[in-house]
PDB file of N, CA and C in Angstrom:
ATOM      1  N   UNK A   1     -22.633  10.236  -5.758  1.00  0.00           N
ATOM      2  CA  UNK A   1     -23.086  10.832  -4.528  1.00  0.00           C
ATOM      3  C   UNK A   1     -24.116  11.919  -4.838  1.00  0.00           C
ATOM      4  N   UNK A   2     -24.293  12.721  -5.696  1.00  0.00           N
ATOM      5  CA  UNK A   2     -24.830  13.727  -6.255  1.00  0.00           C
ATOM      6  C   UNK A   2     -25.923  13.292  -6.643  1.00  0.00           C
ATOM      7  N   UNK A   3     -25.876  12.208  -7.554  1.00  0.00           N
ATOM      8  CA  UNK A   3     -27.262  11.370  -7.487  1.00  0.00           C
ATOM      9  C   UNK A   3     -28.301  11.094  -7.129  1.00  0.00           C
ATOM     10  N   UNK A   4     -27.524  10.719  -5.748  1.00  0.00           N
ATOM     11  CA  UNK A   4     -28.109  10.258  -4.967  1.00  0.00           C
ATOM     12  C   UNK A   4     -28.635  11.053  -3.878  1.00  0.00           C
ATOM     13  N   UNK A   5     -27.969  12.292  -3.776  1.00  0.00           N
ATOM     14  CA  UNK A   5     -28.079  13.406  -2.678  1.00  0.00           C
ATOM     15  C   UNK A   5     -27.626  13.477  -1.462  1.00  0.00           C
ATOM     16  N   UNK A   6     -26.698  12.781  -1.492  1.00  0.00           N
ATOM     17  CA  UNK A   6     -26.035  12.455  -0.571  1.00  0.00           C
ATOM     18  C   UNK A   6     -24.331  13.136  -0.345  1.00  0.00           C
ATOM     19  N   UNK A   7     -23.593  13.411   1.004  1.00  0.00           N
ATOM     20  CA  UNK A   7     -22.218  13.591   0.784  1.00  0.00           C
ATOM     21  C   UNK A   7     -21.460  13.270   1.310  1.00  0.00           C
ATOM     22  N   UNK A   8     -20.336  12.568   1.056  1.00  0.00           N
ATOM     23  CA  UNK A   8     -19.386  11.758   2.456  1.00  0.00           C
ATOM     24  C   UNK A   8     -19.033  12.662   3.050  1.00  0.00           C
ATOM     25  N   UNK A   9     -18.972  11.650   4.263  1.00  0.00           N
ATOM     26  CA  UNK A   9     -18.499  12.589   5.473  1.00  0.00           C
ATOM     27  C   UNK A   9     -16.204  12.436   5.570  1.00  0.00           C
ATOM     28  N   UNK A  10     -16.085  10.433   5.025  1.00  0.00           N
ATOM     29  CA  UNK A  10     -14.607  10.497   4.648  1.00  0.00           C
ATOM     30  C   UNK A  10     -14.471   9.707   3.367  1.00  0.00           C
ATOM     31  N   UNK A  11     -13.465  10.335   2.552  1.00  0.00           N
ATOM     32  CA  UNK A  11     -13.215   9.867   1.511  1.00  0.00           C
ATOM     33  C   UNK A  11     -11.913   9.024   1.774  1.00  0.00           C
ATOM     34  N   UNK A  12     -11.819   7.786   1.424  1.00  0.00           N
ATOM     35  CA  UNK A  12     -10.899   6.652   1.772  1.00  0.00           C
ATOM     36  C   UNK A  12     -10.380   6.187   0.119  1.00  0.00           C
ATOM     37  N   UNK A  13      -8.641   6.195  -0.384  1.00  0.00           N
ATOM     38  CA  UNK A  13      -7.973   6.217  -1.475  1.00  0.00           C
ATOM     39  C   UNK A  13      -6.695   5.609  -1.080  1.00  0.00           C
ATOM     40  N   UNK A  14      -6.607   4.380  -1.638  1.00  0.00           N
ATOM     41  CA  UNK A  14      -5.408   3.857  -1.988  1.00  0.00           C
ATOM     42  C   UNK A  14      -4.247   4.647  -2.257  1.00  0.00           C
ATOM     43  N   UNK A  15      -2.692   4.967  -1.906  1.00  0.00           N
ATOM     44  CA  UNK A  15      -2.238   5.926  -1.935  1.00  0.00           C
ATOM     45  C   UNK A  15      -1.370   4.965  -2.727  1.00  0.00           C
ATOM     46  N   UNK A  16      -0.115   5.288  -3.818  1.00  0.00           N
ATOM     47  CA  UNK A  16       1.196   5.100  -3.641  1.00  0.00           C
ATOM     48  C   UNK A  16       0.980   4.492  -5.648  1.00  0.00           C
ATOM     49  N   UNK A  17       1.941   3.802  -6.293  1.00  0.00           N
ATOM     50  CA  UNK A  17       2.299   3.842  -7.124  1.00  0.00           C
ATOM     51  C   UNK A  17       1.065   3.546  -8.246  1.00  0.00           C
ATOM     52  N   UNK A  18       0.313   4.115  -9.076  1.00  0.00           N
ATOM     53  CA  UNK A  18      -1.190   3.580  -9.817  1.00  0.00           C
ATOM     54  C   UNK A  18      -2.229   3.612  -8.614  1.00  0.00           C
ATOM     55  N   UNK A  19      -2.044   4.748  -7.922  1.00  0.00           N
ATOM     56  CA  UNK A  19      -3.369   4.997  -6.797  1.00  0.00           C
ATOM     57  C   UNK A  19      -4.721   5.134  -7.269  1.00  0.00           C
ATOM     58  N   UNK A  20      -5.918   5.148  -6.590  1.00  0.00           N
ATOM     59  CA  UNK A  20      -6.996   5.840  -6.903  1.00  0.00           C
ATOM     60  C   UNK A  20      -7.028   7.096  -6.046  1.00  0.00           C
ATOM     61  N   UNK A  21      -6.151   6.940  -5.503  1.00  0.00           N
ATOM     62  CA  UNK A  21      -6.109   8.331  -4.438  1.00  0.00           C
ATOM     63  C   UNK A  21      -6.841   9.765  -5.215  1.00  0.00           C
ATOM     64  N   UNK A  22      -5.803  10.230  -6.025  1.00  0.00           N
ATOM     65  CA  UNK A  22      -6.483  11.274  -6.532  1.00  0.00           C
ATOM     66  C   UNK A  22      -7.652  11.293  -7.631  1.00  0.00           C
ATOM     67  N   UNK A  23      -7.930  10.083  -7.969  1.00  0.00           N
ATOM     68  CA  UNK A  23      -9.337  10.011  -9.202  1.00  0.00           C
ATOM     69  C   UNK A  23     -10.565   9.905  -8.014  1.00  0.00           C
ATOM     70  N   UNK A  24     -10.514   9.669  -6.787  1.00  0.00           N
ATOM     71  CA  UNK A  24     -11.773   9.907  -6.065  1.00  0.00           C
ATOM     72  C   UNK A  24     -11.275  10.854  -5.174  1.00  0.00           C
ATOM     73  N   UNK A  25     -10.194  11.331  -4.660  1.00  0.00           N
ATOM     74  CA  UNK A  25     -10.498  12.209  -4.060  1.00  0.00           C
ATOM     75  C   UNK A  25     -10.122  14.146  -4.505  1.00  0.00           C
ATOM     76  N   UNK A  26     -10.093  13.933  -5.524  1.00  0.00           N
ATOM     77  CA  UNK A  26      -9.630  15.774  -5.966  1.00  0.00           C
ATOM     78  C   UNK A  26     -10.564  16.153  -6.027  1.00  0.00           C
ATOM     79  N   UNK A  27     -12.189  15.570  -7.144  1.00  0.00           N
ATOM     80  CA  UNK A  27     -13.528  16.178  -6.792  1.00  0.00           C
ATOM     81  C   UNK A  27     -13.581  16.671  -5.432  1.00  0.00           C
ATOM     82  N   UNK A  28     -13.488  15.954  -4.175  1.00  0.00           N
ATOM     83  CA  UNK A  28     -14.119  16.442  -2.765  1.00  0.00           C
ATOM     84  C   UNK A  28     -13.123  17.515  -2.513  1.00  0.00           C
ATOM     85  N   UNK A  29     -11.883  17.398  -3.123  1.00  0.00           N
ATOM     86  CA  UNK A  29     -10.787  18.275  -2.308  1.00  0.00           C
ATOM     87  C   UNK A  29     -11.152  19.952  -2.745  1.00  0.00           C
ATOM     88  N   UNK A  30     -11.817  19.908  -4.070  1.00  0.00           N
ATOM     89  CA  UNK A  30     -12.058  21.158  -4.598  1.00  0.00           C
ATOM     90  C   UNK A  30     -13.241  21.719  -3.805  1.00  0.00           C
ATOM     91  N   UNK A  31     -14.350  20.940  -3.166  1.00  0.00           N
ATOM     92  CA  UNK A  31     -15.597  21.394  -2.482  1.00  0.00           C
ATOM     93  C   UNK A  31     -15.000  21.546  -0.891  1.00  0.00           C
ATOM     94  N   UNK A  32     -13.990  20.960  -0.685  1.00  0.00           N
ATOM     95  CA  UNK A  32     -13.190  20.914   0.743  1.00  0.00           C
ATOM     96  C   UNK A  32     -12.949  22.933   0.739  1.00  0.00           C
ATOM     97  N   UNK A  33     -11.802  22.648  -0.265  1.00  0.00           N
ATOM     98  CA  UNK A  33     -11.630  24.319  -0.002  1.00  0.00           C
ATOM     99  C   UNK A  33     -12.155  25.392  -0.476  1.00  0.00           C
ATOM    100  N   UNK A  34     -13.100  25.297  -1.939  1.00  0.00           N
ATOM    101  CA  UNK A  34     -13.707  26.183  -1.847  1.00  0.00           C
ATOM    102  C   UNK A  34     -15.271  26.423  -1.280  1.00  0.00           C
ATOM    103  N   UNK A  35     -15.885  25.629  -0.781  1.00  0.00           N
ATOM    104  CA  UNK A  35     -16.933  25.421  -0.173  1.00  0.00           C
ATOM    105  C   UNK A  35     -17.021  25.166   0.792  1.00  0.00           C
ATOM    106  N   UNK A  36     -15.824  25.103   1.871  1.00  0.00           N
ATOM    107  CA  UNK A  36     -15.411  24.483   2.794  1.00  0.00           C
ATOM    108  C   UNK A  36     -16.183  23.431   3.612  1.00  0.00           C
ATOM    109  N   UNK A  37     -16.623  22.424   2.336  1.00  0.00           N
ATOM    110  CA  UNK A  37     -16.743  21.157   3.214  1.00  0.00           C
ATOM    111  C   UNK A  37     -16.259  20.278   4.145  1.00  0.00           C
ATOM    112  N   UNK A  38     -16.693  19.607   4.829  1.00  0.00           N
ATOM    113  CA  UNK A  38     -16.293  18.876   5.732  1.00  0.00           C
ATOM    114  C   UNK A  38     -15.150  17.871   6.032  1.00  0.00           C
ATOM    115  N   UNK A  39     -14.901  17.603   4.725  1.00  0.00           N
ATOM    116  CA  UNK A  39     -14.966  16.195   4.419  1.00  0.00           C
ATOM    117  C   UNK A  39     -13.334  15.804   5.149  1.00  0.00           C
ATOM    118  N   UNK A  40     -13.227  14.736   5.383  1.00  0.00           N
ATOM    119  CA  UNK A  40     -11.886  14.203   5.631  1.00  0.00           C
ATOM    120  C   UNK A  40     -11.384  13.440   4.799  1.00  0.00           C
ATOM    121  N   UNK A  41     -10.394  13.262   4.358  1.00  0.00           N
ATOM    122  CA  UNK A  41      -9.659  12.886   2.929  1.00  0.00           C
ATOM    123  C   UNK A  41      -8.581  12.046   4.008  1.00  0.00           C
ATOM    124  N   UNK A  42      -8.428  10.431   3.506  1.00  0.00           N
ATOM    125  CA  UNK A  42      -7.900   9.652   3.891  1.00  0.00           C
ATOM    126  C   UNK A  42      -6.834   8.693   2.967  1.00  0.00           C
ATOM    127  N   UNK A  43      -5.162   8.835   2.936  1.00  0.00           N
ATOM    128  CA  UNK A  43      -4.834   7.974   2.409  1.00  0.00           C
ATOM    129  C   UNK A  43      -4.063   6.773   2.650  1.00  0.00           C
ATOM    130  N   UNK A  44      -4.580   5.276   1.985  1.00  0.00           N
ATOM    131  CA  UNK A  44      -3.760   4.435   2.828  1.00  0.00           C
ATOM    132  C   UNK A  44      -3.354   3.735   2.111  1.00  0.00           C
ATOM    133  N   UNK A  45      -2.288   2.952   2.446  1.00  0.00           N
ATOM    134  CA  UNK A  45      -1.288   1.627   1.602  1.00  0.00           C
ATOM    135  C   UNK A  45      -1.386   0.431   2.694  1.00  0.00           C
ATOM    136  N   UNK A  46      -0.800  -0.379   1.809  1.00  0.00           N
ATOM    137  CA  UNK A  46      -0.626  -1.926   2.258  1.00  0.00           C
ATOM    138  C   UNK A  46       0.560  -1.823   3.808  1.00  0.00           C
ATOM    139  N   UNK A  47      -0.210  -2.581   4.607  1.00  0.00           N
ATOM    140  CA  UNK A  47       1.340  -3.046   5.220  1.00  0.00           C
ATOM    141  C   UNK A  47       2.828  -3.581   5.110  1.00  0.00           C
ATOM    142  N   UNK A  48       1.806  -4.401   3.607  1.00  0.00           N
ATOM    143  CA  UNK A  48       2.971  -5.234   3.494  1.00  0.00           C
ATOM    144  C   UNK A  48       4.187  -4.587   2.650  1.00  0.00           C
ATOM    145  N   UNK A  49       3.748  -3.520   2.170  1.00  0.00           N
ATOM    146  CA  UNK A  49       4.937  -2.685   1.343  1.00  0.00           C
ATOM    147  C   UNK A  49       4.231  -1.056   1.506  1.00  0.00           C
ATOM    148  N   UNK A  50       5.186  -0.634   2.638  1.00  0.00           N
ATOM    149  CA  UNK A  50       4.539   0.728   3.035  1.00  0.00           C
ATOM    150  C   UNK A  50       5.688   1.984   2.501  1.00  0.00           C
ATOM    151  N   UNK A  51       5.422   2.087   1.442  1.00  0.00           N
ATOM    152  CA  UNK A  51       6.397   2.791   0.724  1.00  0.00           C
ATOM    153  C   UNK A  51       5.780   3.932   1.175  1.00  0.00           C
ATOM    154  N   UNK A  52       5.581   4.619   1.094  1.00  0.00           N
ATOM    155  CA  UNK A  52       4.753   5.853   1.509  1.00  0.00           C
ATOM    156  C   UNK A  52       5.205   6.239   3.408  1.00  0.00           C
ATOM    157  N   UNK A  53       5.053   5.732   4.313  1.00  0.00           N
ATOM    158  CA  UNK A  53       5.443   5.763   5.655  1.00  0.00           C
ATOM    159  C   UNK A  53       7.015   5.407   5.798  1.00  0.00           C
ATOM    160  N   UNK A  54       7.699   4.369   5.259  1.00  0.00           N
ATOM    161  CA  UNK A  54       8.417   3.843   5.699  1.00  0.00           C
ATOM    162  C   UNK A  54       9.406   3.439   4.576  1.00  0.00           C
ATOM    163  N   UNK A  55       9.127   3.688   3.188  1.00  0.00           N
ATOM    164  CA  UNK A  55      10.216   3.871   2.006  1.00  0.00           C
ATOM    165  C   UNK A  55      11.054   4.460   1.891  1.00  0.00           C
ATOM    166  N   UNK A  56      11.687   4.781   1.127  1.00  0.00           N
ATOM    167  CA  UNK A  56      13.381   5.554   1.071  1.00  0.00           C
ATOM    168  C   UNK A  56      12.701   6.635   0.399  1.00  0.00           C
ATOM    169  N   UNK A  57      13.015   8.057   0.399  1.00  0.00           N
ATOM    170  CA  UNK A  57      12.575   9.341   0.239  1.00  0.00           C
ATOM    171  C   UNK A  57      13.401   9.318  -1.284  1.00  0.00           C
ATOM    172  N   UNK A  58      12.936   9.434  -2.210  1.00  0.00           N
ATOM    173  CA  UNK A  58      14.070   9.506  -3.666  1.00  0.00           C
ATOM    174  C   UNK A  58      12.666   9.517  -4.771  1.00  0.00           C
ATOM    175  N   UNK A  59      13.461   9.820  -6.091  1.00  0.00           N
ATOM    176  CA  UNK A  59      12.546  10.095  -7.177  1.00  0.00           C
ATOM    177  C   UNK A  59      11.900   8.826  -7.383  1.00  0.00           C
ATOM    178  N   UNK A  60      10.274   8.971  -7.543  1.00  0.00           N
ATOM    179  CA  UNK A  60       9.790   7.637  -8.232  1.00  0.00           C
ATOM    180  C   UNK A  60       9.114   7.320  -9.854  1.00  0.00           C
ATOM    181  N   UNK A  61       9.549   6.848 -10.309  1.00  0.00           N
ATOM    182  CA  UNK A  61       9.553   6.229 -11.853  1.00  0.00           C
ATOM    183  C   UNK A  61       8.390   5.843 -11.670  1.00  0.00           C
ATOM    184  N   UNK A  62       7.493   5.508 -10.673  1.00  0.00           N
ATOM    185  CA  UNK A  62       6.027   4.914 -11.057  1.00  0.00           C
ATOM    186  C   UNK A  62       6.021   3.335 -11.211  1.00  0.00           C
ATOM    187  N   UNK A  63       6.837   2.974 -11.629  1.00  0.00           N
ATOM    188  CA  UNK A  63       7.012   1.682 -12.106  1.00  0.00           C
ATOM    189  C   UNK A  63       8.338   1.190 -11.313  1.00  0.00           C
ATOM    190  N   UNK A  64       7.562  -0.084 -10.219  1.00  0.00           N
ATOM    191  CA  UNK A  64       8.418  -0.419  -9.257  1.00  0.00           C
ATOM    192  C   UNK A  64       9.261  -1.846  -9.821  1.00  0.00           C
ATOM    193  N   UNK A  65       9.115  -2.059 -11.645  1.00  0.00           N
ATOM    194  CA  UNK A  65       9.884  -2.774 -12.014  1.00  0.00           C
ATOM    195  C   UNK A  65      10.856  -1.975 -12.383  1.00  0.00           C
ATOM    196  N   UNK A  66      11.684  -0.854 -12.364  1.00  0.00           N
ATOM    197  CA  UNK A  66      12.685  -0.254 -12.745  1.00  0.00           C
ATOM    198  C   UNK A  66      12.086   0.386 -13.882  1.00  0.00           C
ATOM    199  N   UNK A  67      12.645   1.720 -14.367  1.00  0.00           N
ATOM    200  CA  UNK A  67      13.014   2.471 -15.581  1.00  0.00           C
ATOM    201  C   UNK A  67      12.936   1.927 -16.028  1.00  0.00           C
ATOM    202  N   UNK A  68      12.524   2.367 -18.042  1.00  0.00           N
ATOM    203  CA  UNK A  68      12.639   1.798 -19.510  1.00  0.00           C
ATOM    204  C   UNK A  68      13.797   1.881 -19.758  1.00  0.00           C
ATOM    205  N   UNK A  69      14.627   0.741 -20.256  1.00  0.00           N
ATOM    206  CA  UNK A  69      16.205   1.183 -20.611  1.00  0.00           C
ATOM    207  C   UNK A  69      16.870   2.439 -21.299  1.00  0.00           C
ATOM    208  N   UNK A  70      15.740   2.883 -21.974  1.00  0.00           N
ATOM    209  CA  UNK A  70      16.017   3.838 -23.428  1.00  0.00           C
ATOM    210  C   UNK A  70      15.739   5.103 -23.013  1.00  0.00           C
TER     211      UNK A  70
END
């Protein structure tokens, strides 16, 4: 974007287990508050497994094949 000279107006990030959520959006989030940009920061998941809206609230391992045994 900088590049180019340009700056979004919304930043749109896959949310939930191996997101890109935060690898594209923490750059804008830092110009959000200390520069107080504009920007709107958006995160979304699948319908089809909406862990995030509609999952069970509990610790997550990251890995929705279960824990390493060891």
């Amino acid at each position: 974007m900088e590049l180019a000279g340009e700056e979004p107006d919304i930043i749109i990030g896959c949310a939930g287990g191996g997101s890109n959520l935060a690898g594209i959006a923490f750059p804008f989030l830092k110009k959000k508050i200390t520069e107080k940009k504009p920007y709107r920061i958006i995160a979304v998941e699948p319908a089809a497994c909406p862990s995030l809206t509609q999952g069970e609230f509990r610790y997550d391992f990251g890995d929705t094949a279960r824990p390493h045994p060891c």
